[in-house]
Protein backbone atom coordinates (compact mmCIF):
# COMPACT_ATOMS: atom_id res chain seq x y z
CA UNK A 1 111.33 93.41 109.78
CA UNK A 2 114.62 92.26 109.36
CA UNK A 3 116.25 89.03 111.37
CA UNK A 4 119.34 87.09 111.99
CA UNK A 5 118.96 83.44 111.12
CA UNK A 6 122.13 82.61 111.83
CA UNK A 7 123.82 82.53 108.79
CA UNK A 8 126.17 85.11 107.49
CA UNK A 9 125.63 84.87 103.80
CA UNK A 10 123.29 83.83 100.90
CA UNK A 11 124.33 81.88 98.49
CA UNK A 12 124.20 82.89 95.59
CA UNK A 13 125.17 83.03 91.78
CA UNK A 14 126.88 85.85 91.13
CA UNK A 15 129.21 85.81 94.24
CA UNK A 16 128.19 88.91 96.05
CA UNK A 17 126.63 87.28 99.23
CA UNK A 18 124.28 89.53 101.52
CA UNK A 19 124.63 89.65 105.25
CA UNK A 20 121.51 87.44 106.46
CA UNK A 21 119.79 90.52 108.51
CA UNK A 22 118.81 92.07 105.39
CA UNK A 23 116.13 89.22 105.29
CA UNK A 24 112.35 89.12 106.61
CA UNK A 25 111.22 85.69 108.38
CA UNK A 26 109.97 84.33 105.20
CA UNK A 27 113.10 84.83 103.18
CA UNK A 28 115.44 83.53 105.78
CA UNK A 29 113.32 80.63 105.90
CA UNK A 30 113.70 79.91 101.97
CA UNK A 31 117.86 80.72 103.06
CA UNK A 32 118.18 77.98 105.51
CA UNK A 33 117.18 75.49 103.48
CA UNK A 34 119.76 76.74 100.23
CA UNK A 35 122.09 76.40 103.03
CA UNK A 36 120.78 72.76 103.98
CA UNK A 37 121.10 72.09 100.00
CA UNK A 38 124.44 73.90 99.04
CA UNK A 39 125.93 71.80 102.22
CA UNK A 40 125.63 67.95 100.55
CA UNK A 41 128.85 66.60 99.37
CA UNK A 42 130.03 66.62 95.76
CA UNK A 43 129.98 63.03 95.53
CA UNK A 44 126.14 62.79 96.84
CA UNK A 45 124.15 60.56 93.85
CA UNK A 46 121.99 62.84 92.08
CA UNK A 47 118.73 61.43 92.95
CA UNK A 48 119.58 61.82 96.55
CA UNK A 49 120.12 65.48 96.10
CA UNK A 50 117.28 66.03 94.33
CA UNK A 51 115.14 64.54 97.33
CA UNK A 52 116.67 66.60 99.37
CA UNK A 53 116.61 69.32 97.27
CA UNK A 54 112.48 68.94 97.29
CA UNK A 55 111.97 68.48 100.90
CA UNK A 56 114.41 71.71 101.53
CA UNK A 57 111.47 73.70 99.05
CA UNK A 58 108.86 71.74 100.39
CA UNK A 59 110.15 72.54 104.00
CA UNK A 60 110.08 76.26 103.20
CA UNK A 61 106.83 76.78 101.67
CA UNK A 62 104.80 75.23 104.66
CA UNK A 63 106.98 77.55 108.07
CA UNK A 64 106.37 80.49 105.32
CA UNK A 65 102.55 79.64 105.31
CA UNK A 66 102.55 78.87 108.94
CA UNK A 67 104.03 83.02 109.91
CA UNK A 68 101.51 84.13 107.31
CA UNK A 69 98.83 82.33 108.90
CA UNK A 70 99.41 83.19 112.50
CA UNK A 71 97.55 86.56 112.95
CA UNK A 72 99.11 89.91 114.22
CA UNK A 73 98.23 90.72 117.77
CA UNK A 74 96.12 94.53 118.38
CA UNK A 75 96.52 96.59 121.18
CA UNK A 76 93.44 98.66 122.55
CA UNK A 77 94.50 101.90 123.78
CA UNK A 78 92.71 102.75 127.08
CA UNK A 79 92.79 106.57 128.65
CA UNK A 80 90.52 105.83 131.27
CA UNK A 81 90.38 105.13 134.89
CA UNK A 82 88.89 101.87 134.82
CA UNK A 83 89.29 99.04 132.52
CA UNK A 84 87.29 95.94 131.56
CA UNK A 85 88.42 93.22 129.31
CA UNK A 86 86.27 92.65 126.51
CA UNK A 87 86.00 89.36 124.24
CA UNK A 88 88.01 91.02 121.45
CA UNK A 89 91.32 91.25 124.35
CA UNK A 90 91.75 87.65 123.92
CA UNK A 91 95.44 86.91 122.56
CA UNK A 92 96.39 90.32 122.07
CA UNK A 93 97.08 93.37 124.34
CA UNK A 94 95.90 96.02 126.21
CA UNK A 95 97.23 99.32 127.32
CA UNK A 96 97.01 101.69 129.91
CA UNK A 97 97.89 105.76 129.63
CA UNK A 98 96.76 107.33 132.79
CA UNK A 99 98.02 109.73 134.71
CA UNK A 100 95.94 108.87 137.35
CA UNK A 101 95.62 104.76 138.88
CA UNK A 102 93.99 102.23 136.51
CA UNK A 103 91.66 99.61 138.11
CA UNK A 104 91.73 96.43 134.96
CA UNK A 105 88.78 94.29 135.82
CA UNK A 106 88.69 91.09 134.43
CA UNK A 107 85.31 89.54 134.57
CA UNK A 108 84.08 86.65 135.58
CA UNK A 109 83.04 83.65 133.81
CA UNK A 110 79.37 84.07 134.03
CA UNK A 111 79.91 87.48 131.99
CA UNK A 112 82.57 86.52 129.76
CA UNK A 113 83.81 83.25 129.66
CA UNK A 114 87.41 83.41 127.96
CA UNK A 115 88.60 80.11 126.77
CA UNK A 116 91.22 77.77 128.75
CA UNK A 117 94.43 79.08 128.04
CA UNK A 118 93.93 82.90 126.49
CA UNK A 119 96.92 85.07 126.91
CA UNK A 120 96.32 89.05 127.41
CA UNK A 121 99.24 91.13 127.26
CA UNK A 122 98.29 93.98 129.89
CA UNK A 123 100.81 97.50 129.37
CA UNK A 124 100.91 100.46 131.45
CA UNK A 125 102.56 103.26 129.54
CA UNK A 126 100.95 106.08 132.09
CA UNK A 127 102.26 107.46 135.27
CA UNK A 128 99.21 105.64 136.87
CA UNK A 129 99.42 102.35 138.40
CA UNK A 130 97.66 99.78 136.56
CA UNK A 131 95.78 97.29 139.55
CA UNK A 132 94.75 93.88 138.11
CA UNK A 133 90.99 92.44 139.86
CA UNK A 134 88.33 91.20 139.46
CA UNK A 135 85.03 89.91 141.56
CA UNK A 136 85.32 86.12 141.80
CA UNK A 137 88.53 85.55 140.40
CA UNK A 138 91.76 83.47 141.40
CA UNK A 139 95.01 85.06 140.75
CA UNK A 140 97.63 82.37 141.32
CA UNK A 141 100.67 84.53 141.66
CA UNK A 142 99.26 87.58 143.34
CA UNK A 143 102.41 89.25 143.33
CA UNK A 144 101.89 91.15 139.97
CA UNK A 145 98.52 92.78 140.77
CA UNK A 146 99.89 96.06 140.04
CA UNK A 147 102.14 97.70 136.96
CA UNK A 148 104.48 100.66 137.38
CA UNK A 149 104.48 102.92 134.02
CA UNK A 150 106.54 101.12 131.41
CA UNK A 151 105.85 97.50 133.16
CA UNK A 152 103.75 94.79 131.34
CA UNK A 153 102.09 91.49 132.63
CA UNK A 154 100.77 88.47 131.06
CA UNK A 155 97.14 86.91 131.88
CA UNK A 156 96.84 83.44 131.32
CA UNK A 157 93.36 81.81 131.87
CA UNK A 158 94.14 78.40 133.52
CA UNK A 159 90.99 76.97 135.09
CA UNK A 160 87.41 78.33 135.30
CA UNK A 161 87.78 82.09 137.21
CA UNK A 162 91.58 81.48 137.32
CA UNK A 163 94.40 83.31 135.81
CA UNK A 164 98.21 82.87 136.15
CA UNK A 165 100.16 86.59 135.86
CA UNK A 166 103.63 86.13 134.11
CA UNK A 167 106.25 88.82 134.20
């Protein structure tokens, strides 16, 4: 997917610079630091530009590892009336596509103990309202309990039984 990282050219070579939002993550990555390396004065000592030349390469190689290591989030599709979240919902998403209302249960610790600080991404893409529960748990901004179609909401676990909801 292409990004803007800021910078309106590559450098390069041959003198026919590319806009920057032709590049993926990884590539404008690699970019930033030509720029970092193109950018030392003339008069730099050659030992000091080779450092920096190093890091800049070194630099690159570990953020590209780090966005090929982080892993892609999955949404379950749900049609039905009622929802439970299941292990496999932790730090990705879940949708909703109902023309009818959605109850989303999340359980309780004794049945499924999600970890301090999982993130859920709940959507409702269906007509139905989406209602957020569950038996036993805290919702500390209870506000958000619902989603209209096209709204989202974020569950964060925060404490044992006790989830935050962010917009």
């Amino acid at each position: 997917m292409p990004i803007n990282c800021g910078q309106t050219v590559i450098p390069t070579t041959d003198e026919t610079p590319l806009p920057c939002e032709q590049f993926s993550a990884d590539r404008c990555i690699v970019h930033e630091a030509a720029i970092a390396y193109l950018s030392l004065a003339a008069e730099t000592p050659l030992d000091v530009v080779l450092d920096t030349y190093l890091l800049s390469l070194i630099d690159a190689r570990n953020r590209i590892q780090i966005l090929e290591e982080q892993p892609a989030k999955v949404t379950r599709v749900n049609t039905t009336t009622a929802i439970t979240l299941v292990a496999a919902d932790a730090e990705n998403r879940v949708s909703s596509d109902n023309i009818l209302a959605v109850a989303l249960t999340v359980p309780d610790d004794i049945t499924l103990n999600f970890a301090i600080g999982t993130e859920i991404t709940i959507l409702n893409l269906g007509v139905g309202v989406v209602t957020i529960g569950g038996v036993g748990i805290t919702f500390i901004q209870e506000t958000g309990l619902t989603i209209n179609q096209g709204g989202g909401r974020t569950l964060i676990k925060v404490a044992a039984n006790t989830w935050v909801i962010k917009y």
